[in-house]
PDB file of N, CA and C in Angstrom:
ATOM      1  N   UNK A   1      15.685 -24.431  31.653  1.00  0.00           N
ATOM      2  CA  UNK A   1      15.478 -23.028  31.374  1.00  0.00           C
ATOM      3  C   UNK A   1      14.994 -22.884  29.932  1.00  0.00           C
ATOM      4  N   UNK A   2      14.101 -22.232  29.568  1.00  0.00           N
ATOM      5  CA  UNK A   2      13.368 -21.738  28.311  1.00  0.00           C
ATOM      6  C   UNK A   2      14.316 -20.826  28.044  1.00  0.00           C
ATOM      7  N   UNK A   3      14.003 -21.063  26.711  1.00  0.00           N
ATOM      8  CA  UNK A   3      15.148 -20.474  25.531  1.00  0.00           C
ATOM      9  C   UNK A   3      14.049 -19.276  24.944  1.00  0.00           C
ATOM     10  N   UNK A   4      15.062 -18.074  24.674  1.00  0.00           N
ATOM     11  CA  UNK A   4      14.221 -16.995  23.953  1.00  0.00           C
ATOM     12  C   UNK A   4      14.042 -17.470  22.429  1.00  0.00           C
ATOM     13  N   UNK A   5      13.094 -16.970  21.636  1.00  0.00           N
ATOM     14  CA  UNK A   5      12.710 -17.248  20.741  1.00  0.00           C
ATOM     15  C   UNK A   5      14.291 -16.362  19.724  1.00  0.00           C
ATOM     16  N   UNK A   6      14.505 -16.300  18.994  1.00  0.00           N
ATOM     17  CA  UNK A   6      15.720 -15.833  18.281  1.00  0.00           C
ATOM     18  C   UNK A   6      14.935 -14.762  17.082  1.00  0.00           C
ATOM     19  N   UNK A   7      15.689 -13.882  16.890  1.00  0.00           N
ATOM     20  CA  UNK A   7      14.835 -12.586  16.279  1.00  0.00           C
ATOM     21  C   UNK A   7      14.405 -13.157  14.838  1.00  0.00           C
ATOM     22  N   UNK A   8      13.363 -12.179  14.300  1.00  0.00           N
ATOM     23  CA  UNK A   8      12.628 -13.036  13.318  1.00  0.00           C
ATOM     24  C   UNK A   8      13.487 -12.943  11.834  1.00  0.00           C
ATOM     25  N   UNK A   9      13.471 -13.810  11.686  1.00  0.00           N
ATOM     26  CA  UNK A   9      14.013 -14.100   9.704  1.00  0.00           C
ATOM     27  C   UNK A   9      13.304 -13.075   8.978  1.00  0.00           C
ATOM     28  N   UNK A  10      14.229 -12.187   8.248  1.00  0.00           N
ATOM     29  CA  UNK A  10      13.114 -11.328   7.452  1.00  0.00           C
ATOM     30  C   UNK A  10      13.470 -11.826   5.922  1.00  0.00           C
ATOM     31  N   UNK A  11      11.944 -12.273   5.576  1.00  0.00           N
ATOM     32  CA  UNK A  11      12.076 -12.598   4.018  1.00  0.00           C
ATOM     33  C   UNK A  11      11.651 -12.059   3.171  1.00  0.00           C
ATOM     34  N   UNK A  12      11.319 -12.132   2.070  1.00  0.00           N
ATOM     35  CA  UNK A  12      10.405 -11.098   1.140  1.00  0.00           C
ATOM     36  C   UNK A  12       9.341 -10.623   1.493  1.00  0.00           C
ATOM     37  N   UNK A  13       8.966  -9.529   1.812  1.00  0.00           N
ATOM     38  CA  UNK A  13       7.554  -8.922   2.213  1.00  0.00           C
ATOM     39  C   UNK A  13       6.580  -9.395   1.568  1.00  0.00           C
ATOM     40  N   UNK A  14       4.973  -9.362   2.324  1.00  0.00           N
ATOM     41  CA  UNK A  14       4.081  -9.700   1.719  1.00  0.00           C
ATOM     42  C   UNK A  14       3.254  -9.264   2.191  1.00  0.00           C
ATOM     43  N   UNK A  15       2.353  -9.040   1.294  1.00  0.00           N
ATOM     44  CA  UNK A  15       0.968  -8.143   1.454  1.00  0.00           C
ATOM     45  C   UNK A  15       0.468  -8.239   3.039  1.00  0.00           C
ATOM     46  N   UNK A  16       0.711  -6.942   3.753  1.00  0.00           N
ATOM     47  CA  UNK A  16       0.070  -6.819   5.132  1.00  0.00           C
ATOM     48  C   UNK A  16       0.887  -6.781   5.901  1.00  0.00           C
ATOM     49  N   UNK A  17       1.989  -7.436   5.755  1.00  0.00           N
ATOM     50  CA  UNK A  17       3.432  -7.624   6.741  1.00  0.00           C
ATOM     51  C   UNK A  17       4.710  -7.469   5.689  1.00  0.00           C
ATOM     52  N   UNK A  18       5.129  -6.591   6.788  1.00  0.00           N
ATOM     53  CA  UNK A  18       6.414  -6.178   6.080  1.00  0.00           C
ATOM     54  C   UNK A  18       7.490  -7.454   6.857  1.00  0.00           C
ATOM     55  N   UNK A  19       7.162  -8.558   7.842  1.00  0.00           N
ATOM     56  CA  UNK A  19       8.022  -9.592   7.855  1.00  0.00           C
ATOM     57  C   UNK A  19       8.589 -10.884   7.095  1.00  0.00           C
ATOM     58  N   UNK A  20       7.393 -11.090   6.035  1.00  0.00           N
ATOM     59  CA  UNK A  20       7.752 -11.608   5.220  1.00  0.00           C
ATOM     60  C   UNK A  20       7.526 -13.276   5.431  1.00  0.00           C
ATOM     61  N   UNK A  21       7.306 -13.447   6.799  1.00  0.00           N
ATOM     62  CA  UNK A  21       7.044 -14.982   7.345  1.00  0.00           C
ATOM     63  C   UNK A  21       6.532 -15.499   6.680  1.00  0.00           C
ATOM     64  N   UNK A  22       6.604 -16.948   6.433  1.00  0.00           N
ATOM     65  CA  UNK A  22       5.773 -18.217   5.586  1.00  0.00           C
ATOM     66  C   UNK A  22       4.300 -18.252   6.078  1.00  0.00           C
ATOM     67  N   UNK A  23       4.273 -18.058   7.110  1.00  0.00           N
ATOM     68  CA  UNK A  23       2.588 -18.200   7.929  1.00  0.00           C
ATOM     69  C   UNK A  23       1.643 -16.847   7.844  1.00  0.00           C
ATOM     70  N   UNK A  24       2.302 -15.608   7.098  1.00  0.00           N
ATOM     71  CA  UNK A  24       1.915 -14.471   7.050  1.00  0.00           C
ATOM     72  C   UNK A  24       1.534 -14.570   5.696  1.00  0.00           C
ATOM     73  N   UNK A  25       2.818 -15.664   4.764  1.00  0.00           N
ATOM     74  CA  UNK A  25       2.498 -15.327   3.768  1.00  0.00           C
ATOM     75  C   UNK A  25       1.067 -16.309   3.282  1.00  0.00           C
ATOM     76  N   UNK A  26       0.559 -17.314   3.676  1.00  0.00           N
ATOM     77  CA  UNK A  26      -0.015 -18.378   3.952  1.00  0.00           C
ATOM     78  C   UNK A  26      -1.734 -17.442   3.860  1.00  0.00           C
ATOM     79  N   UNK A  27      -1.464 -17.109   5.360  1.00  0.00           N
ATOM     80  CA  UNK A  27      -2.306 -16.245   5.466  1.00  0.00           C
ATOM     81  C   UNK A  27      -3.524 -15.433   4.961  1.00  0.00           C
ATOM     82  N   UNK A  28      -2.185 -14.359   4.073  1.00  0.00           N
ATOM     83  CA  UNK A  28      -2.724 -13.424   3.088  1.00  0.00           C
ATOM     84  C   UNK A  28      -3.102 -14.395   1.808  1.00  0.00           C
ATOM     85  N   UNK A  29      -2.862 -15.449   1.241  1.00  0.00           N
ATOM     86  CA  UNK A  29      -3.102 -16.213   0.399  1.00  0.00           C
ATOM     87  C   UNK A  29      -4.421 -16.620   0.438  1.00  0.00           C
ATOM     88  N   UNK A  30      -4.607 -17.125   1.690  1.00  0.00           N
ATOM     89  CA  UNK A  30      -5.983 -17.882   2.216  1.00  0.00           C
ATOM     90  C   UNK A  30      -7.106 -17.159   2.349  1.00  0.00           C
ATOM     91  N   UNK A  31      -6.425 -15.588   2.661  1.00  0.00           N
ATOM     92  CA  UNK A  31      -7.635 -14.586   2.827  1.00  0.00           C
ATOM     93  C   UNK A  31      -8.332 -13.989   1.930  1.00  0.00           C
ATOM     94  N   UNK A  32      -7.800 -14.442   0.713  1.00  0.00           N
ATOM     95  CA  UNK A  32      -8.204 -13.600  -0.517  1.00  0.00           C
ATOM     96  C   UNK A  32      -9.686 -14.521  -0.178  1.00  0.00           C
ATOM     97  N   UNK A  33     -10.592 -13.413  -1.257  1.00  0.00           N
ATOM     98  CA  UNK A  33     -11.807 -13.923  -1.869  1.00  0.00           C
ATOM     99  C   UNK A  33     -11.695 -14.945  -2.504  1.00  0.00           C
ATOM    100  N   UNK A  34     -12.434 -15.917  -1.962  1.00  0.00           N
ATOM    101  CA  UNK A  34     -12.338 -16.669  -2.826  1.00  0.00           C
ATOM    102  C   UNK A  34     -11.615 -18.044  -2.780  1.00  0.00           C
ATOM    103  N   UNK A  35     -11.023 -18.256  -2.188  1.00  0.00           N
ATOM    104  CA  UNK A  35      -9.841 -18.588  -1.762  1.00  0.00           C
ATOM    105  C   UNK A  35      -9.787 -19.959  -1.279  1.00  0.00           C
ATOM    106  N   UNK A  36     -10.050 -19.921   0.237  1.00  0.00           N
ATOM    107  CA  UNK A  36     -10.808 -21.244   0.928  1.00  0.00           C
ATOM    108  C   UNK A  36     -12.317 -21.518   0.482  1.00  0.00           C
ATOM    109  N   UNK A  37     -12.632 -21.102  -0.238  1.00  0.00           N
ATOM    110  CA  UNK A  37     -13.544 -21.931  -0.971  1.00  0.00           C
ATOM    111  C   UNK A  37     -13.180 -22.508  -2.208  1.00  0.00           C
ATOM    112  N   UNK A  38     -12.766 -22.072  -2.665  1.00  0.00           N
ATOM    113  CA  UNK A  38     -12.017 -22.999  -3.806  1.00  0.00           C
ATOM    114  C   UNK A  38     -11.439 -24.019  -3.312  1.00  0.00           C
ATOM    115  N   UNK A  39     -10.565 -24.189  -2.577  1.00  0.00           N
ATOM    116  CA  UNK A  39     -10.413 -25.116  -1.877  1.00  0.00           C
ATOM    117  C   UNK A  39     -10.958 -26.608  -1.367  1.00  0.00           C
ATOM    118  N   UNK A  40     -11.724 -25.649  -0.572  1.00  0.00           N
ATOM    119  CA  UNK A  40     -12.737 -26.334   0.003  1.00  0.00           C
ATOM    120  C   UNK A  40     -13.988 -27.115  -0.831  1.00  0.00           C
ATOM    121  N   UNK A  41     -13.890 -26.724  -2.346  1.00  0.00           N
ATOM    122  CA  UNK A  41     -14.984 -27.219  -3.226  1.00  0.00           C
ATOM    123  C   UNK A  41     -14.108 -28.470  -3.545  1.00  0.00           C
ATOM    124  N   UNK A  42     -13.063 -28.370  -4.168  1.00  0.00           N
ATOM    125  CA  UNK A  42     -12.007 -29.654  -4.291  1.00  0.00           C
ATOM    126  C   UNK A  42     -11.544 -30.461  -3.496  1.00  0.00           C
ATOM    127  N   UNK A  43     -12.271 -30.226  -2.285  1.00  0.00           N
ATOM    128  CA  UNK A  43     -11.640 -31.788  -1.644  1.00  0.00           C
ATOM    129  C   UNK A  43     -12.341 -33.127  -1.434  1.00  0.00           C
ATOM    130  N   UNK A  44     -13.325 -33.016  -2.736  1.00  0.00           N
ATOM    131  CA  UNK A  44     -13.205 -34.464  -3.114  1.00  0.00           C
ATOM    132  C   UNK A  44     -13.471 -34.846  -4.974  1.00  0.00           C
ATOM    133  N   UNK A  45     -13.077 -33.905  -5.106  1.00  0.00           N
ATOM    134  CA  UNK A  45     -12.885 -34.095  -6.530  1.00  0.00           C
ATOM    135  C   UNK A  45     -12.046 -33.299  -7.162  1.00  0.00           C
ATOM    136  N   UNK A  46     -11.831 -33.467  -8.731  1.00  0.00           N
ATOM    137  CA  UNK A  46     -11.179 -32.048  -9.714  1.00  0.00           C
ATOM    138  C   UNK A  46     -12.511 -31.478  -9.944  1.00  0.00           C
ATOM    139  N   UNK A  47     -12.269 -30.316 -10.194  1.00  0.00           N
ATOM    140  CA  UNK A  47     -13.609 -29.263 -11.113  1.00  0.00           C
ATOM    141  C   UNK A  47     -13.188 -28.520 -11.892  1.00  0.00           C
ATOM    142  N   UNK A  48     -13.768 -28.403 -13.087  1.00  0.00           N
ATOM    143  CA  UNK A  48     -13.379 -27.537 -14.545  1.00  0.00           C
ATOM    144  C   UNK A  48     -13.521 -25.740 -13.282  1.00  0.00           C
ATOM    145  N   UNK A  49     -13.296 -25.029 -13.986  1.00  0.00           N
ATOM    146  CA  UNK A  49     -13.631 -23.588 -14.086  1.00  0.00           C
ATOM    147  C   UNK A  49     -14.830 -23.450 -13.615  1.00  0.00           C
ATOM    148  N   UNK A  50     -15.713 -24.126 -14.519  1.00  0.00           N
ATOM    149  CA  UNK A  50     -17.276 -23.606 -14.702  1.00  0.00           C
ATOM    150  C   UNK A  50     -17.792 -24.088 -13.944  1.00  0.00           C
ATOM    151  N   UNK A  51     -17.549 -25.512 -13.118  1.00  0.00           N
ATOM    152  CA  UNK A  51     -17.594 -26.022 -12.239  1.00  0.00           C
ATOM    153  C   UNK A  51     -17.535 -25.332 -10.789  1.00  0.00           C
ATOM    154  N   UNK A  52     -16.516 -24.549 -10.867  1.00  0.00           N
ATOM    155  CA  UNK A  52     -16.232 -24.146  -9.320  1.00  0.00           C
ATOM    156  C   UNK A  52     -16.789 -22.484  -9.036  1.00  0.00           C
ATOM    157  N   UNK A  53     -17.598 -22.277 -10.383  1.00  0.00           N
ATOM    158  CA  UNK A  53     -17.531 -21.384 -10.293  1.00  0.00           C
ATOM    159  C   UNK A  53     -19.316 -21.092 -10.329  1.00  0.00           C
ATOM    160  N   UNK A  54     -19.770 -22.353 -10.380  1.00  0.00           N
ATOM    161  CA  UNK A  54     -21.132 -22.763  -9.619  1.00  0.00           C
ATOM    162  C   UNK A  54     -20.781 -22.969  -8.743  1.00  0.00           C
ATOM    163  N   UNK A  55     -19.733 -23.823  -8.144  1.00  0.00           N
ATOM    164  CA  UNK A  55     -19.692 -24.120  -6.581  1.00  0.00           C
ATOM    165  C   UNK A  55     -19.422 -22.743  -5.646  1.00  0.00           C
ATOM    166  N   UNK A  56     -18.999 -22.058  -6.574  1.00  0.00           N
ATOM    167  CA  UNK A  56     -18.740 -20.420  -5.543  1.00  0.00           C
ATOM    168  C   UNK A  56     -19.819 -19.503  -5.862  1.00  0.00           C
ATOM    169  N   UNK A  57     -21.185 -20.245  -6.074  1.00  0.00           N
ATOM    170  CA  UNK A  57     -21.921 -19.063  -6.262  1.00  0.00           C
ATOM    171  C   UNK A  57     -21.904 -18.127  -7.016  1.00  0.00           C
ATOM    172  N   UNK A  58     -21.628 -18.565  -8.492  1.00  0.00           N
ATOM    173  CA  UNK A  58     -21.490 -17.549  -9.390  1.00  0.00           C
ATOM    174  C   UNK A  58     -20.491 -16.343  -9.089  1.00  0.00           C
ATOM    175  N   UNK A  59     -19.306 -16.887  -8.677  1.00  0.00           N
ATOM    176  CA  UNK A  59     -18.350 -16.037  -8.572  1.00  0.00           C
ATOM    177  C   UNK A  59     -17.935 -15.264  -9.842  1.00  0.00           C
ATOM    178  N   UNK A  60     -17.068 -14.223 -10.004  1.00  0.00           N
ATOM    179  CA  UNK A  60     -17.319 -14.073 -11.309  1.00  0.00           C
ATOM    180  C   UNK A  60     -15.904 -14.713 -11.931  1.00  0.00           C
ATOM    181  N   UNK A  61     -15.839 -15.437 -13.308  1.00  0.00           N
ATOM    182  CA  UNK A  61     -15.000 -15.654 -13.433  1.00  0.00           C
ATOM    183  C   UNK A  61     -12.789 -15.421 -13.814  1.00  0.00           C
ATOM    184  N   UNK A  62     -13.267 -13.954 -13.993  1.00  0.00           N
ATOM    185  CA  UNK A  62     -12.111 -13.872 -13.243  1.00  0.00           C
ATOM    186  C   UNK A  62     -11.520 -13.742 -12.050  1.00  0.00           C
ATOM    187  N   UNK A  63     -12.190 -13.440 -10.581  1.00  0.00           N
ATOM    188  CA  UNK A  63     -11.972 -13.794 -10.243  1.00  0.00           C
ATOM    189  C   UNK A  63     -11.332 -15.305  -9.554  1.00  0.00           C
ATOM    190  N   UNK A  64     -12.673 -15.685 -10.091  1.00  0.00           N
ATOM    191  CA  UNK A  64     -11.925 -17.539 -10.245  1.00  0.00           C
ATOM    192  C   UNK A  64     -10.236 -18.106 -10.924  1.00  0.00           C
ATOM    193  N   UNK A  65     -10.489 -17.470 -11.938  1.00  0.00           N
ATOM    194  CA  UNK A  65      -8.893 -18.004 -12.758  1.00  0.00           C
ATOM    195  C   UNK A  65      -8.001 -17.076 -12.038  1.00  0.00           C
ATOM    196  N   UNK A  66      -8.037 -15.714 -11.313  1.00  0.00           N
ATOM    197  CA  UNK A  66      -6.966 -15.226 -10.772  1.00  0.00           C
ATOM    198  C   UNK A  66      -6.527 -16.227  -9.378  1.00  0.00           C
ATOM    199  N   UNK A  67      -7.553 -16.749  -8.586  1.00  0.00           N
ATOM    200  CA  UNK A  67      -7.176 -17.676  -7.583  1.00  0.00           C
ATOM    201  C   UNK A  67      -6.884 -18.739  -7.683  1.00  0.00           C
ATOM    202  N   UNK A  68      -7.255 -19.683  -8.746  1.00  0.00           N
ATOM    203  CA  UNK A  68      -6.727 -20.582  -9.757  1.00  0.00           C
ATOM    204  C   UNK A  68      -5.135 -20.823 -10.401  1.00  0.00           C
ATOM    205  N   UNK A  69      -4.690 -19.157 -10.592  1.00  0.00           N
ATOM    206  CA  UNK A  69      -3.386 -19.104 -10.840  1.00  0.00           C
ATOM    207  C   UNK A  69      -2.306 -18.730  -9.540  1.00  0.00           C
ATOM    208  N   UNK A  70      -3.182 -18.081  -8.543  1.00  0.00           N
ATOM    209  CA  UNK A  70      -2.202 -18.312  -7.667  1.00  0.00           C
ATOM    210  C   UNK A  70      -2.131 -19.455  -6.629  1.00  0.00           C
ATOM    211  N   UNK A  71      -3.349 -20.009  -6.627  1.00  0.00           N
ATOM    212  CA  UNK A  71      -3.066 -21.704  -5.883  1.00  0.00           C
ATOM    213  C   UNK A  71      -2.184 -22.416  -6.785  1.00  0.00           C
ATOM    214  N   UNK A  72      -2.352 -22.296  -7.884  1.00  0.00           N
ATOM    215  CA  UNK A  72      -1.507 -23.325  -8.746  1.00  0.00           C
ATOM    216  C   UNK A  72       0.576 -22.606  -8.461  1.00  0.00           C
ATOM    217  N   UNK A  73       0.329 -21.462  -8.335  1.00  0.00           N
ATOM    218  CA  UNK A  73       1.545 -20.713  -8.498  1.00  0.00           C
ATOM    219  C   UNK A  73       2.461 -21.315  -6.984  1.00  0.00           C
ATOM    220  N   UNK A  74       1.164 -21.071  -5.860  1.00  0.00           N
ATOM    221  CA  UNK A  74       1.754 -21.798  -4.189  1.00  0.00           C
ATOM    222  C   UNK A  74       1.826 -23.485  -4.456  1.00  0.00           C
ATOM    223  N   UNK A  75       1.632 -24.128  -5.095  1.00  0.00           N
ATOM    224  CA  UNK A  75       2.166 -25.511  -5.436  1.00  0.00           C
ATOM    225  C   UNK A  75       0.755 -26.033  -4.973  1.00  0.00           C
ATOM    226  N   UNK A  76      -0.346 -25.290  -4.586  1.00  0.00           N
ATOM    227  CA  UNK A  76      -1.948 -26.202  -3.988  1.00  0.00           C
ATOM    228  C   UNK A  76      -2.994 -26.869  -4.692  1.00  0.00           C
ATOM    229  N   UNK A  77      -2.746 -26.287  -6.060  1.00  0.00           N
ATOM    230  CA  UNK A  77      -3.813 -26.636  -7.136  1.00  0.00           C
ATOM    231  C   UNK A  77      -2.462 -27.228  -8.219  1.00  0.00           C
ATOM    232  N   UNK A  78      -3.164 -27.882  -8.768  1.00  0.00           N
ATOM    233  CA  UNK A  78      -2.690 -28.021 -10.150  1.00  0.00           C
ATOM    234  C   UNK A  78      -3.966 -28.324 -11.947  1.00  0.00           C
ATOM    235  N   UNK A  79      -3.091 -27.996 -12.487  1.00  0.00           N
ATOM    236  CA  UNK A  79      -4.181 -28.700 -14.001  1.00  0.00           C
ATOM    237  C   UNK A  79      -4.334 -29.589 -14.548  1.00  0.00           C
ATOM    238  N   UNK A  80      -5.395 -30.112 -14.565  1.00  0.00           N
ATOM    239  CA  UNK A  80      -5.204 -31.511 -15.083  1.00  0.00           C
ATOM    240  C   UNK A  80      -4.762 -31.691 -16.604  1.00  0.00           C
ATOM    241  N   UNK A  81      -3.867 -32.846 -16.910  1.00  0.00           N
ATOM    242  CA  UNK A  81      -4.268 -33.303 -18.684  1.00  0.00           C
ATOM    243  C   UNK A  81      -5.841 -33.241 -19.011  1.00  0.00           C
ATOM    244  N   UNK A  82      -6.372 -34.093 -18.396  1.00  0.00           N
ATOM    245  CA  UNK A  82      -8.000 -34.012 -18.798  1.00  0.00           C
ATOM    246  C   UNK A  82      -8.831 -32.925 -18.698  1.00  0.00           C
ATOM    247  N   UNK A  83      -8.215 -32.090 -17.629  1.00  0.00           N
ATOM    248  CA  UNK A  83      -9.354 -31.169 -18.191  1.00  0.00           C
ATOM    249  C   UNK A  83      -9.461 -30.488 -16.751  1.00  0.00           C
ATOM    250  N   UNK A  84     -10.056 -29.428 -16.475  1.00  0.00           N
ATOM    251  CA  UNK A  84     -10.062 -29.283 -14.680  1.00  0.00           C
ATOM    252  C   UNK A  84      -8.820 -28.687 -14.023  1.00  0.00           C
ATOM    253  N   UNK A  85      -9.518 -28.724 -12.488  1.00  0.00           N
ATOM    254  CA  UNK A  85      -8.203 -28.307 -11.581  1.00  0.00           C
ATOM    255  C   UNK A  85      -8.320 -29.632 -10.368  1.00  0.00           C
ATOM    256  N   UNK A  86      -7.347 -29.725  -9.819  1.00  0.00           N
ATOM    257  CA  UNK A  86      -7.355 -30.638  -8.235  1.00  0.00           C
ATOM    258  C   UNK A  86      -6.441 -29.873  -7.809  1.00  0.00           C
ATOM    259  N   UNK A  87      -6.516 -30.411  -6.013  1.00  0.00           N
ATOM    260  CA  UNK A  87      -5.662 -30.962  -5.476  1.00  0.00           C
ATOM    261  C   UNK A  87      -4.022 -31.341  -5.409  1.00  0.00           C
ATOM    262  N   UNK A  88      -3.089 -30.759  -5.511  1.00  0.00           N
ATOM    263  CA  UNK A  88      -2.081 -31.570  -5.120  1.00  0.00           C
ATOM    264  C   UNK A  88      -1.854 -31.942  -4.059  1.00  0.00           C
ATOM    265  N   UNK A  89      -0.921 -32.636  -4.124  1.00  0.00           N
ATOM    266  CA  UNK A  89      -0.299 -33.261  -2.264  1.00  0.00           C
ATOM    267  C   UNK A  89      -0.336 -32.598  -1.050  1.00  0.00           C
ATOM    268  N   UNK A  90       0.377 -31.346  -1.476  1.00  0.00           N
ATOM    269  CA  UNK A  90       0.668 -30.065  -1.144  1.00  0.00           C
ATOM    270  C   UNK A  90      -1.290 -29.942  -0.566  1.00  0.00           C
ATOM    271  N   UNK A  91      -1.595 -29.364  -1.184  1.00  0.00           N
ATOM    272  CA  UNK A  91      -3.260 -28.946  -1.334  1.00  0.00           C
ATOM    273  C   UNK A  91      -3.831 -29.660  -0.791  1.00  0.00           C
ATOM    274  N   UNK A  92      -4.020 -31.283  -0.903  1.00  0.00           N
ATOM    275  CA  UNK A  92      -4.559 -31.727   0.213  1.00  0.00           C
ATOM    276  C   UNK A  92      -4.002 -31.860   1.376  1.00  0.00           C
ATOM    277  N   UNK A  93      -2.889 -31.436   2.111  1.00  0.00           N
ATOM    278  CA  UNK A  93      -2.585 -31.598   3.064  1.00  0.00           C
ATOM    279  C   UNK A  93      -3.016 -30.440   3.346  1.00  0.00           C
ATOM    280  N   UNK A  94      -2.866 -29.533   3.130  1.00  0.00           N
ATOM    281  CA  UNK A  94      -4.110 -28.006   3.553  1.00  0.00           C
ATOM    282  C   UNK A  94      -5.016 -28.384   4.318  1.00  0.00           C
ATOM    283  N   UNK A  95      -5.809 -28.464   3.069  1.00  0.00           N
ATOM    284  CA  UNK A  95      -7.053 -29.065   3.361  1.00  0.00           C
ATOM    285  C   UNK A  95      -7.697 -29.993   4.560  1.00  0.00           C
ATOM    286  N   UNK A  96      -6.478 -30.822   4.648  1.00  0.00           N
ATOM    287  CA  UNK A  96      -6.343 -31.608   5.975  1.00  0.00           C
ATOM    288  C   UNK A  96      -6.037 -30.400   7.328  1.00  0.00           C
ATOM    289  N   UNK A  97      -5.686 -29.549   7.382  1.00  0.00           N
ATOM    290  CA  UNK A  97      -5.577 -28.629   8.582  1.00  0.00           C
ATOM    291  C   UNK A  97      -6.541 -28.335   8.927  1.00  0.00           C
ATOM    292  N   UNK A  98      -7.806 -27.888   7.903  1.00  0.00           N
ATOM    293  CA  UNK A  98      -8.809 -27.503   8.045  1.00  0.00           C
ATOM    294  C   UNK A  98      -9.607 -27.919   8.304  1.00  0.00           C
ATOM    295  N   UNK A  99     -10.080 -29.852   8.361  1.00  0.00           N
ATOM    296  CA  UNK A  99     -10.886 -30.800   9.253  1.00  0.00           C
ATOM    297  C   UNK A  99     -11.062 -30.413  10.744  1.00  0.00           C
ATOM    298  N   UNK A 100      -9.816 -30.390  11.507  1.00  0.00           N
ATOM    299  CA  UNK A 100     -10.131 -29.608  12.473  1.00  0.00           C
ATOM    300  C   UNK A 100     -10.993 -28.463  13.012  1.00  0.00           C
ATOM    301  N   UNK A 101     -10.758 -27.680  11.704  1.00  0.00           N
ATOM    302  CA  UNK A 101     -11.372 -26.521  11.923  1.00  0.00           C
ATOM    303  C   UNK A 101     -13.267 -26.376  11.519  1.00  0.00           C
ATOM    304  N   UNK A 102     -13.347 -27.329  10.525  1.00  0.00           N
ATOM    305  CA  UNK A 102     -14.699 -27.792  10.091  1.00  0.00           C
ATOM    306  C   UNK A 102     -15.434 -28.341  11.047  1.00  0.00           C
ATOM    307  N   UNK A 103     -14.816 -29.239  12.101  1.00  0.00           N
ATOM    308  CA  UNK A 103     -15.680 -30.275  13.028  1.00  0.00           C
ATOM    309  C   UNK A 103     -16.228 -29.546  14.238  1.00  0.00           C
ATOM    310  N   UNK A 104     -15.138 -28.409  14.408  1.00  0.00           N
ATOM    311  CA  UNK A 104     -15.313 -27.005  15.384  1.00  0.00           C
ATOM    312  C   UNK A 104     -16.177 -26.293  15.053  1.00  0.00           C
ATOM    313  N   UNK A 105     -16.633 -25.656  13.579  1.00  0.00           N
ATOM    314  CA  UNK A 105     -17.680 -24.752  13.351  1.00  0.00           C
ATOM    315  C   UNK A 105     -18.656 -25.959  13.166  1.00  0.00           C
ATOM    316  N   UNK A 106     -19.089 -27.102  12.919  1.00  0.00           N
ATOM    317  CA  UNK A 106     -20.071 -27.925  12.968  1.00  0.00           C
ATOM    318  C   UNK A 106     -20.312 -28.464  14.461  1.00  0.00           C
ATOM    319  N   UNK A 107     -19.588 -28.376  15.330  1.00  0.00           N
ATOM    320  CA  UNK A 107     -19.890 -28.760  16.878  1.00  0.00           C
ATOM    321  C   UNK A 107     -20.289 -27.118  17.274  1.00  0.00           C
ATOM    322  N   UNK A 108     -19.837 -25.891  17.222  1.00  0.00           N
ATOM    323  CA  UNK A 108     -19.814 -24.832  17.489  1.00  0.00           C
ATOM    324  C   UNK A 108     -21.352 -24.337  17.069  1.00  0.00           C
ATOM    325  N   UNK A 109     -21.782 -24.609  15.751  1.00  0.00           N
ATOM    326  CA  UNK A 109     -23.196 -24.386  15.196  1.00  0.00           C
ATOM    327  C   UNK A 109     -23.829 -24.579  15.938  1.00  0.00           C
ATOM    328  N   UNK A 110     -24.044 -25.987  16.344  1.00  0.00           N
ATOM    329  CA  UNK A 110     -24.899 -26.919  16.989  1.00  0.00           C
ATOM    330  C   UNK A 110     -25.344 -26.389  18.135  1.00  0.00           C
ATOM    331  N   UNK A 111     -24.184 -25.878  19.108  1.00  0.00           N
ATOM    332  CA  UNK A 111     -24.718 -25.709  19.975  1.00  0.00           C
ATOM    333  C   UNK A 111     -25.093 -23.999  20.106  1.00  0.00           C
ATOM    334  N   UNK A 112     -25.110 -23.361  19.330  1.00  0.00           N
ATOM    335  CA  UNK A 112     -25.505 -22.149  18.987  1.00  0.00           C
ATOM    336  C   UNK A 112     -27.299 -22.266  18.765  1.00  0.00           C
ATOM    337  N   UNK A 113     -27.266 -23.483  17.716  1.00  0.00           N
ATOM    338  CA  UNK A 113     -28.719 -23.515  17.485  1.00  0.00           C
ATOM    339  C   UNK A 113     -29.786 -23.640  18.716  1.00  0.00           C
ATOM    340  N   UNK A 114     -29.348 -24.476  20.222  1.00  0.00           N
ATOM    341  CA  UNK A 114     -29.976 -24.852  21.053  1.00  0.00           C
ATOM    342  C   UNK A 114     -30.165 -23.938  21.893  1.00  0.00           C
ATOM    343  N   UNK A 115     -29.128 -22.198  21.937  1.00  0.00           N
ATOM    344  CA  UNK A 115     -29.756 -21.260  22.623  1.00  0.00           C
ATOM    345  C   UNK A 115     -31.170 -20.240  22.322  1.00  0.00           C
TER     346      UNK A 115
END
């Protein structure tokens, strides 16, 4: 017999949901501007500021350092001694969720292009 799911944990609210869930809060994180692309520019290197901020198309730069401080704030980014931002552990394992999702819009393209 299947078990009911048990009522939801309410944790600190977060932007959009007043439930407060880790995956809500995730979410709204990821959705900002800006966001998964930053990301997504670092996964195979560190990049200064100025760096990523050619890689985002002349984003403007505050925007950049505001997403900068809150990836670093969710444990996803960090600063380097030398100079730059990466990756943490944390961050690349993200990043790793999202292979999946990359090989799907690159198989998904493809066959878009042939209609």
């Amino acid at each position: 017999m299947a078990s009911k799911p048990g009522p939801a944990v309410r944790t600190k609210p977060v932007r959009g949901s007043a439930s407060g869930r880790p995956i809500m809060a995730l979410l709204d994180l990821l959705g900002r501007r800006w966001t998964l692309r930053i990301v997504w520019e670092m996964r195979e290197k560190a990049l200064t500021s100025r760096e990523l901020r050619a890689a985002c198309d002349d984003a403007s730069p505050t925007v950049i350092q505001a997403r900068l401080a809150e990836l670093r704030a969710a444990g996803f980014v960090e600063k380097r001694d030398a100079g730059g931002y990466r990756l943490t552990a944390q961050g690349e394992e993200l990043l790793g969720t999202f292979m999946p999702l990359h090989r799907f819009a690159d198989k998904w393209s493809k066959a878009n292009k042939a209609k």
